[in-house]
C-alpha atoms as a PDB file:
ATOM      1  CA  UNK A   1      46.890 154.465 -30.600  1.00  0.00           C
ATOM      2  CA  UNK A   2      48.405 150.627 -30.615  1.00  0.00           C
ATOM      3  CA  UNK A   3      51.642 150.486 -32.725  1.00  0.00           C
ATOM      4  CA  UNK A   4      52.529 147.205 -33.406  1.00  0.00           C
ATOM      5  CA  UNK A   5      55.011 145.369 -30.634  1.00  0.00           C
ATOM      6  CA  UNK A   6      58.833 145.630 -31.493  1.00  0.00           C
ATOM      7  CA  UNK A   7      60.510 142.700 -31.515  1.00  0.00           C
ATOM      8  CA  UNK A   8      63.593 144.198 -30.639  1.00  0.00           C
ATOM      9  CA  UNK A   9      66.786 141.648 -31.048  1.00  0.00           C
ATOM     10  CA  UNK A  10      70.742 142.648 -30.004  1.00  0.00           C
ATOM     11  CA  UNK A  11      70.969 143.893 -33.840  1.00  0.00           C
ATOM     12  CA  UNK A  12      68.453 146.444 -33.154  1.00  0.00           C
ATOM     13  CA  UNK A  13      69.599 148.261 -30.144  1.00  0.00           C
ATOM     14  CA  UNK A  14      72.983 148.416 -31.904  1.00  0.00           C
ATOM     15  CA  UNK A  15      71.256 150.651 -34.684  1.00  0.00           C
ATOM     16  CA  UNK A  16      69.544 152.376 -32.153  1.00  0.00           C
ATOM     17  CA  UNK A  17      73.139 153.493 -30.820  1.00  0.00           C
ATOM     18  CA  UNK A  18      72.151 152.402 -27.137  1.00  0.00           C
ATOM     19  CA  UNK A  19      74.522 149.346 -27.331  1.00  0.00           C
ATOM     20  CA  UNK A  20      74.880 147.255 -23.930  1.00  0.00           C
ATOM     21  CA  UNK A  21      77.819 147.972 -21.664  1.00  0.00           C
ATOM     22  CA  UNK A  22      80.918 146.619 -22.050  1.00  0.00           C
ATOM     23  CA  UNK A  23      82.695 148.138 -19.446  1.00  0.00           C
ATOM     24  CA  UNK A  24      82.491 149.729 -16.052  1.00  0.00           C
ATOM     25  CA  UNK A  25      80.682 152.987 -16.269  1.00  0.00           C
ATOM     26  CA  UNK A  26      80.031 155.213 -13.376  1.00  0.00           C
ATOM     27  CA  UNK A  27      77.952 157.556 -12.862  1.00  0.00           C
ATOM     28  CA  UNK A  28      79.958 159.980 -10.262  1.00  0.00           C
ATOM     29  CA  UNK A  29      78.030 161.213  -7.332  1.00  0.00           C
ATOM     30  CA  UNK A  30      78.880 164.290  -5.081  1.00  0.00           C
ATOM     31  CA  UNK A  31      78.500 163.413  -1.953  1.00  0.00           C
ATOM     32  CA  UNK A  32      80.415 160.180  -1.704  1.00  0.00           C
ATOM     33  CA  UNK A  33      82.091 158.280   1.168  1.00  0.00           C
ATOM     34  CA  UNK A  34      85.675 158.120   1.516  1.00  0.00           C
ATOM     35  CA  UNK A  35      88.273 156.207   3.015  1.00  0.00           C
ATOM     36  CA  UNK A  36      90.744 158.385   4.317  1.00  0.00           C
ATOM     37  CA  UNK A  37      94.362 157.828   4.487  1.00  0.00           C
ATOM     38  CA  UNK A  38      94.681 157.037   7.613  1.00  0.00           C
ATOM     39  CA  UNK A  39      92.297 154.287   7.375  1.00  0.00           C
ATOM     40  CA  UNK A  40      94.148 152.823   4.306  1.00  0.00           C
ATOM     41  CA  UNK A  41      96.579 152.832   6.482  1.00  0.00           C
ATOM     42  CA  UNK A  42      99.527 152.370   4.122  1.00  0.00           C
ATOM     43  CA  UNK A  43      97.344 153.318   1.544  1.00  0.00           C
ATOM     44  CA  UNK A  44      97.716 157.605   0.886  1.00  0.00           C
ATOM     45  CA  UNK A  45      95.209 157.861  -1.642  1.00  0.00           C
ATOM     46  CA  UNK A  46      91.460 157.968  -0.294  1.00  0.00           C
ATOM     47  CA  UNK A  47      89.615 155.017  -1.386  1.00  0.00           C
ATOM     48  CA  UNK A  48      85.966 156.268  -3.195  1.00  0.00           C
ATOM     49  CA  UNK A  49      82.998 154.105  -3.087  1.00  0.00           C
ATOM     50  CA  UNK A  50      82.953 154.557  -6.963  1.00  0.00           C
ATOM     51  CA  UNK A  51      86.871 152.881  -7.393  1.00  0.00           C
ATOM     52  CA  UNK A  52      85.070 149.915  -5.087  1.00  0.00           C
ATOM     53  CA  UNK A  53      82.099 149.849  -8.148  1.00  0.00           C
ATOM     54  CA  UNK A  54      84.448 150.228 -10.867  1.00  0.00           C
ATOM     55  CA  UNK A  55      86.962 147.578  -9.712  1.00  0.00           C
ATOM     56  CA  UNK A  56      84.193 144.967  -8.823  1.00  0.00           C
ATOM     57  CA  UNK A  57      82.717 145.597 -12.075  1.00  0.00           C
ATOM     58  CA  UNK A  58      86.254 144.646 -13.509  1.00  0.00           C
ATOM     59  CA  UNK A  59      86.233 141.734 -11.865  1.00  0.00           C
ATOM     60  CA  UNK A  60      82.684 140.325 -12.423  1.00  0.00           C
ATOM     61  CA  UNK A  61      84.023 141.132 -16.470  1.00  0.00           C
ATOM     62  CA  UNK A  62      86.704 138.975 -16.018  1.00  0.00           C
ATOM     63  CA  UNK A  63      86.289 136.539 -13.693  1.00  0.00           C
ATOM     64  CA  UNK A  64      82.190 136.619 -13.477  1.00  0.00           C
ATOM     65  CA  UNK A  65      79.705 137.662 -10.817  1.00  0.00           C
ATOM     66  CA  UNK A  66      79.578 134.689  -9.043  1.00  0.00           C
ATOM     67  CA  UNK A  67      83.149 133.569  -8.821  1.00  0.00           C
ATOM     68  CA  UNK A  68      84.169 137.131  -7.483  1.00  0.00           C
ATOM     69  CA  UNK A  69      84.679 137.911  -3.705  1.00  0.00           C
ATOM     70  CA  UNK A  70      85.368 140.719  -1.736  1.00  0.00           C
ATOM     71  CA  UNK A  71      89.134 139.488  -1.733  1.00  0.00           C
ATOM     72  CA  UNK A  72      89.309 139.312  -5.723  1.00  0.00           C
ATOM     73  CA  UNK A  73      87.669 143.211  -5.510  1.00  0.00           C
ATOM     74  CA  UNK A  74      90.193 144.728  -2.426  1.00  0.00           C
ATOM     75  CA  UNK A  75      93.222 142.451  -5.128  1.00  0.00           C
ATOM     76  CA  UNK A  76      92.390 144.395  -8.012  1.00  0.00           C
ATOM     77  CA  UNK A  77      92.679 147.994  -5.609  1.00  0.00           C
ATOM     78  CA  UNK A  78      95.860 146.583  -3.843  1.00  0.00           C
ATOM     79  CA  UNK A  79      93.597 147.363  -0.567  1.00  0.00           C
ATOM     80  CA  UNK A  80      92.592 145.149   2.173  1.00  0.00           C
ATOM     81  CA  UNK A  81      89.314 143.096   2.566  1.00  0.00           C
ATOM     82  CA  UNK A  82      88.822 144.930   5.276  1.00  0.00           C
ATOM     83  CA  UNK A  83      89.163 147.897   3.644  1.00  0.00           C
ATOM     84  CA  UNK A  84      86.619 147.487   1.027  1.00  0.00           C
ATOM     85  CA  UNK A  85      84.492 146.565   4.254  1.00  0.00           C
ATOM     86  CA  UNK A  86      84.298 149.984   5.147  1.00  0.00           C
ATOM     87  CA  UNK A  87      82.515 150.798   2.416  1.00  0.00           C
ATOM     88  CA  UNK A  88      80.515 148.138   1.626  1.00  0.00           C
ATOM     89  CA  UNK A  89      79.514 145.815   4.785  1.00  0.00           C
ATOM     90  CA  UNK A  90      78.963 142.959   2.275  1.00  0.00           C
ATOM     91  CA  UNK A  91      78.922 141.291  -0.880  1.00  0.00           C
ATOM     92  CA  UNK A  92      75.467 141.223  -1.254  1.00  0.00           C
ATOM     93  CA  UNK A  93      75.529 145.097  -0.778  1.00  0.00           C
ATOM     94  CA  UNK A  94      78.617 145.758  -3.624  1.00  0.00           C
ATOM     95  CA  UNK A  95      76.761 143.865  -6.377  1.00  0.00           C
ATOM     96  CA  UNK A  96      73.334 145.973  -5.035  1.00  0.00           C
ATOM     97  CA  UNK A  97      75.878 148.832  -5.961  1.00  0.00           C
ATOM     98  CA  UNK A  98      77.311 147.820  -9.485  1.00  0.00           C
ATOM     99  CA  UNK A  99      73.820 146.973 -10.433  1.00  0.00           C
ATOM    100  CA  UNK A 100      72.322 150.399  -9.131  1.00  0.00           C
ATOM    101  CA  UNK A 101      74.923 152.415 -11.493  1.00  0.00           C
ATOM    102  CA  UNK A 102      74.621 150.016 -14.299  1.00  0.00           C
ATOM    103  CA  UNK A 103      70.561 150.904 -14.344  1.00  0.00           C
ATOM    104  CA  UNK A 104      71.111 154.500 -13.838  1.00  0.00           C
ATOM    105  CA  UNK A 105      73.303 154.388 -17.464  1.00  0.00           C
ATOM    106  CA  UNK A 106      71.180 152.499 -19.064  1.00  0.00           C
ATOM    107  CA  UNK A 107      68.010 154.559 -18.187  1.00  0.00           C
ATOM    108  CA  UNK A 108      70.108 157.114 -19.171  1.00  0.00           C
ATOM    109  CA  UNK A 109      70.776 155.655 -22.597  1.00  0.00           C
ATOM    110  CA  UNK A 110      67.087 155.148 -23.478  1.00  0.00           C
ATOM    111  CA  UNK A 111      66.321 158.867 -23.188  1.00  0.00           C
ATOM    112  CA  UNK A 112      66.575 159.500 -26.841  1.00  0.00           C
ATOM    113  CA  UNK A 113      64.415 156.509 -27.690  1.00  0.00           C
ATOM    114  CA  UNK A 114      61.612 157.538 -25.591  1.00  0.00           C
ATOM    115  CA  UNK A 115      61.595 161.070 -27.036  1.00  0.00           C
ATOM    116  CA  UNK A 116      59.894 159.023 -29.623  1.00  0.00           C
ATOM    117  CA  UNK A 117      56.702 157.925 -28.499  1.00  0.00           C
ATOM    118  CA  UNK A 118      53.729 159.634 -29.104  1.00  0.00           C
ATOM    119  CA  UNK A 119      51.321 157.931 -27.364  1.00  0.00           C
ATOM    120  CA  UNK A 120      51.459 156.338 -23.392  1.00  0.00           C
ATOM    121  CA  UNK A 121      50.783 152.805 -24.558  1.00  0.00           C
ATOM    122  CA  UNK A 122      52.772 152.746 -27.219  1.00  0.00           C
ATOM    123  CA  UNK A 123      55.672 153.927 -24.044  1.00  0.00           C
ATOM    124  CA  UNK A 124      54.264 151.035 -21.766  1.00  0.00           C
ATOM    125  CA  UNK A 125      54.555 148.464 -24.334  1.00  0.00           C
ATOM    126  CA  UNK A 126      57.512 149.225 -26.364  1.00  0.00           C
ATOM    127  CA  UNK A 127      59.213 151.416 -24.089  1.00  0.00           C
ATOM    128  CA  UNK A 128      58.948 148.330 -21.599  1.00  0.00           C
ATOM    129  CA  UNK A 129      60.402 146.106 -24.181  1.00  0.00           C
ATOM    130  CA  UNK A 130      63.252 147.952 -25.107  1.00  0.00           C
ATOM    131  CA  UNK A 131      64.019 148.500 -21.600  1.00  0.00           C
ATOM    132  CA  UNK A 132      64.217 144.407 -21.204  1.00  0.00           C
ATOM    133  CA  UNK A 133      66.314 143.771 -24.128  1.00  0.00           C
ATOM    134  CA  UNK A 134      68.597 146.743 -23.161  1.00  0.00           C
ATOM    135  CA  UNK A 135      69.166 145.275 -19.792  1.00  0.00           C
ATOM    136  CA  UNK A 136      69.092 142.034 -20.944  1.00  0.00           C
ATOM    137  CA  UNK A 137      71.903 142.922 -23.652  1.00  0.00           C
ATOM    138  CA  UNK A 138      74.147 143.671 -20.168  1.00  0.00           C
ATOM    139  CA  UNK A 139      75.807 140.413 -19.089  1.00  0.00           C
ATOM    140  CA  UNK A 140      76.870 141.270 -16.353  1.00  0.00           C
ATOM    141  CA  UNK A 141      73.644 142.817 -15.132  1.00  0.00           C
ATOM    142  CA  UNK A 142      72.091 139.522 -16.344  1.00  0.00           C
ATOM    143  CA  UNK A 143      74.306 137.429 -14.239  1.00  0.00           C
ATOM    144  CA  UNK A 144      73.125 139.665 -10.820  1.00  0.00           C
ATOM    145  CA  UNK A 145      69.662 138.686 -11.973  1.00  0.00           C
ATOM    146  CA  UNK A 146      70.393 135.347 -11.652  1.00  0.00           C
ATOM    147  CA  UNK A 147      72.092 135.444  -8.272  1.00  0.00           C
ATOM    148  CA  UNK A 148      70.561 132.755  -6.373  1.00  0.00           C
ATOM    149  CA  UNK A 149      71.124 135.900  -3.712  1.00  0.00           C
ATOM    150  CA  UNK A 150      68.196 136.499  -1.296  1.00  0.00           C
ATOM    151  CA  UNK A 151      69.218 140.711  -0.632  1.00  0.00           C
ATOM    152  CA  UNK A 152      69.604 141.093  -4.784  1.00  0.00           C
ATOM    153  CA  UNK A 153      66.585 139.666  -5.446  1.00  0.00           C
ATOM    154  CA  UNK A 154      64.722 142.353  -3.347  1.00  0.00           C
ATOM    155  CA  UNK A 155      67.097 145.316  -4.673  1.00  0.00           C
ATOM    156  CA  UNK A 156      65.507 144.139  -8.189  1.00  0.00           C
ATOM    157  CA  UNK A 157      62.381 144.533  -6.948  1.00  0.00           C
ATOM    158  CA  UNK A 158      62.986 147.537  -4.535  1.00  0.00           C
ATOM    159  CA  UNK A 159      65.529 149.533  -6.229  1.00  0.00           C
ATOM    160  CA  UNK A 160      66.684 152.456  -4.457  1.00  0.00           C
ATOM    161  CA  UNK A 161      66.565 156.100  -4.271  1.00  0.00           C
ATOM    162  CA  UNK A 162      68.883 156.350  -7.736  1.00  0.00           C
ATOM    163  CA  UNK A 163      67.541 153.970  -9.588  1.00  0.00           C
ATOM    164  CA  UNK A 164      63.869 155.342  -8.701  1.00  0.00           C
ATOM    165  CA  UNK A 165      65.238 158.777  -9.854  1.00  0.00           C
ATOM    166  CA  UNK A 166      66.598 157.229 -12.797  1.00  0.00           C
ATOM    167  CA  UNK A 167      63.070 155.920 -14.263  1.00  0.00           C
ATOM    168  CA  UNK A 168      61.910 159.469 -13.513  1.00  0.00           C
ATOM    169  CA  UNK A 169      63.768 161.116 -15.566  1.00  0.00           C
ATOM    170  CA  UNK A 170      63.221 158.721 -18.162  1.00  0.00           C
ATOM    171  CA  UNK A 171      59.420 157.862 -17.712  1.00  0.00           C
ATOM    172  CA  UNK A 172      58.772 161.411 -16.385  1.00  0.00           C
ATOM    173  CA  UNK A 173      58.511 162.725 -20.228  1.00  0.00           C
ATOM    174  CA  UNK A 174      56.138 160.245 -20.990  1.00  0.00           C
ATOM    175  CA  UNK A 175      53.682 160.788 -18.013  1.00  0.00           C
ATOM    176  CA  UNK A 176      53.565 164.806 -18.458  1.00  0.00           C
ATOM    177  CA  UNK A 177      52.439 164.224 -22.336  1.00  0.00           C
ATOM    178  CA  UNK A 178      49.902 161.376 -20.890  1.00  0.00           C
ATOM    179  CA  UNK A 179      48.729 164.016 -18.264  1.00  0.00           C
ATOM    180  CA  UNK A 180      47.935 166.817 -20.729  1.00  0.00           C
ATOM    181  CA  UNK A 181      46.075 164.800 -23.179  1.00  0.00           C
ATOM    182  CA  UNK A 182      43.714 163.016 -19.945  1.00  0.00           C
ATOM    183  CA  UNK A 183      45.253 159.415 -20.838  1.00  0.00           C
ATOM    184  CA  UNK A 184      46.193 158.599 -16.987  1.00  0.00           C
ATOM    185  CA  UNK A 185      43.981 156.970 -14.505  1.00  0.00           C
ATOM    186  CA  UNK A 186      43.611 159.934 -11.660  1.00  0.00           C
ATOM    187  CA  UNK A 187      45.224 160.033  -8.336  1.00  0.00           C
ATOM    188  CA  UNK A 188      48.039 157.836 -10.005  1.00  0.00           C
ATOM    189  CA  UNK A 189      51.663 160.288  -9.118  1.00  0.00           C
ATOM    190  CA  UNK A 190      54.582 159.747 -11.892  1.00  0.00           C
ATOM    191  CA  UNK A 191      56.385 158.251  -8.547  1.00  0.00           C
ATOM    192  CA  UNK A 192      53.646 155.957  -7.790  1.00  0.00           C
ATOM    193  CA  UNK A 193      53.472 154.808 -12.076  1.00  0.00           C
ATOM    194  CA  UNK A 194      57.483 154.406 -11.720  1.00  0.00           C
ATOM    195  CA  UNK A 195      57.489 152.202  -9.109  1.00  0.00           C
ATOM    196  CA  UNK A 196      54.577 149.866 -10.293  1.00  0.00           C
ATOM    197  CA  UNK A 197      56.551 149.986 -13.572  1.00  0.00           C
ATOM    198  CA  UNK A 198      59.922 148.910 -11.949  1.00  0.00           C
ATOM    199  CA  UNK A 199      58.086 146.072  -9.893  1.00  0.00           C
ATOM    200  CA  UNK A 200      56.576 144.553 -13.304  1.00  0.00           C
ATOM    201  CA  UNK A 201      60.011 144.996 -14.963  1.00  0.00           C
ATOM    202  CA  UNK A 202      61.705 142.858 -12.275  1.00  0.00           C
ATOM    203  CA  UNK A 203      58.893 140.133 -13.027  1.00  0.00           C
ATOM    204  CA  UNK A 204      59.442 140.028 -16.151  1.00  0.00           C
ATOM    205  CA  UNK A 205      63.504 140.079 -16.135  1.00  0.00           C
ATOM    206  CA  UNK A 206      62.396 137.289 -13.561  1.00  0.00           C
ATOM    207  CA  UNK A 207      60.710 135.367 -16.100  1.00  0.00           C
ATOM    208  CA  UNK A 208      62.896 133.917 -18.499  1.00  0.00           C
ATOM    209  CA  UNK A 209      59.856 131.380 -20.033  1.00  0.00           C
ATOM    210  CA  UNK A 210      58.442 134.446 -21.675  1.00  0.00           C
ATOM    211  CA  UNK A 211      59.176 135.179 -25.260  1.00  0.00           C
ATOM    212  CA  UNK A 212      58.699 139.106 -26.596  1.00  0.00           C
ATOM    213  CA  UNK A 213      55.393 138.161 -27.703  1.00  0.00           C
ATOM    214  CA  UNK A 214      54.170 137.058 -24.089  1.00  0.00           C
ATOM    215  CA  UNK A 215      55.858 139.614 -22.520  1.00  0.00           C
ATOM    216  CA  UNK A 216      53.981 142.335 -24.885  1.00  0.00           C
ATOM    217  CA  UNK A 217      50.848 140.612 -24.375  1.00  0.00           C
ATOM    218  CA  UNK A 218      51.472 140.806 -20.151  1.00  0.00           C
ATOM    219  CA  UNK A 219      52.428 144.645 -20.316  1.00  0.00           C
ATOM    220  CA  UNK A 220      49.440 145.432 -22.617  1.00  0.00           C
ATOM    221  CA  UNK A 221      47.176 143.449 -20.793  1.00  0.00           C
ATOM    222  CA  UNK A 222      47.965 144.320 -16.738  1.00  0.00           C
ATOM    223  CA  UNK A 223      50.312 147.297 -17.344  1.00  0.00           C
ATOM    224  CA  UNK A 224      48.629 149.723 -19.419  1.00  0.00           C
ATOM    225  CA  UNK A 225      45.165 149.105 -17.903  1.00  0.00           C
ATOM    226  CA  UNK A 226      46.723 149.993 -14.490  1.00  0.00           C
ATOM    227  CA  UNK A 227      47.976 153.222 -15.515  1.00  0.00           C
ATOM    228  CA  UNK A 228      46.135 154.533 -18.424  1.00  0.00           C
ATOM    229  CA  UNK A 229      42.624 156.026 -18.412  1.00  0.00           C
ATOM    230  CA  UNK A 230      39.336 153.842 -20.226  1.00  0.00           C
END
């Protein structure tokens, strides 16, 4: 079945409830590393890779992505620059970080959405395009995309171990109905789909020429063939 493409605008993800971001959120992990006390120094309370996210999050907010350093970040914790060091050897590699939560949350917000498609191409298609406009809705995620940043530009493309999770549990769904019915291509795993999926994503986020319509015609055209079953 081919429903017809949404052309999904900022009005309609607000009705869909999945609004963008507009602040910091994190999504806590258990095992996380920590700056002890006596590394702070003066500092008593451990530092948390997630305060590090959440205050260079604040920061691209206020001041934007690209005029915020690693001493505007370690300012707005009332820690060193060396301090936030510790936990993140670079720049490059705290803006990989904000970015990673910000797609975990926003996968996460799309679950509901996908619960309604019926049929995989309608999910590669319109799923695809509601992903883009989602993200897209996200200034500040929009902003990392346009980091003229050699190591972000490959964490777009190459994710990482949460943000391939992520797309599993929100593509998963759509796979194990695809399965069932015969719709996928064999020898194609749900990990192998996600990550082809991802890699086309970044493309697209990459190309800011396309319109929806082009962008439906690309996924329908190279996407869907590569995953779904003649």
């Amino acid at each position: 079945m081919r429903s017809a493409t949404l052309h999904l605008t900022y009005n309609v993800i607000r009705q869909m409830n999945i609004g963008p971001i507009t602040k910091c959120p994190l999504r806590l992990r258990k095992a996380d590393s920590r700056i002890t006390g006596a590394d702070l120094g003066n500092n008593r309370k451990p530092l948390t890779r997630e305060e590090v996210i959440e205050a260079a999050c604040g920061c691209f907010e206020k001041f934007s992505v690209s005029k915020t350093s690693i001493k505007d970040v370690a300012a707005a914790l009332g820690v060193t620059r060396q301090t936030v060091h510790r936990l993140f050897e670079s720049r490059s590699a705290l803006i990989e970080a904000v970015a990673d939560v910000r797609i975990g949350v926003l996968a996460k917000r799309l679950q509901s959405e996908f619960k309604r498609f019926m049929d995989i191409e309608e999910a590669l298609v319109e799923g695809s395009l509601l992903s883009l406009e989602l993200g897209g809705s996200d200034p500040v995620m929009v902003e990392i995309q346009d980091q003229a940043d050699h190591a972000v530009d490959q964490f777009m493309f190459r994710g990482s171990a949460n943000v391939q999770l992520a797309m599993i549990e929100l593509w998963g769904p759509v796979f194990v109905q695809a399965r069932s019915q015969g719709r996928l291509r064999p020898g194609i795993s749900t990990d192998q789909a996600v990550e082809w999926i991802r890699n086309v994503h970044a493309m697209l986020i990459m190309r800011d020429d396309y319109d929806q319509a082009r962008k439906a015609f690309m996924l329908r055209t190279f996407l869907v063939p590569a995953i779904v079953r003649d």
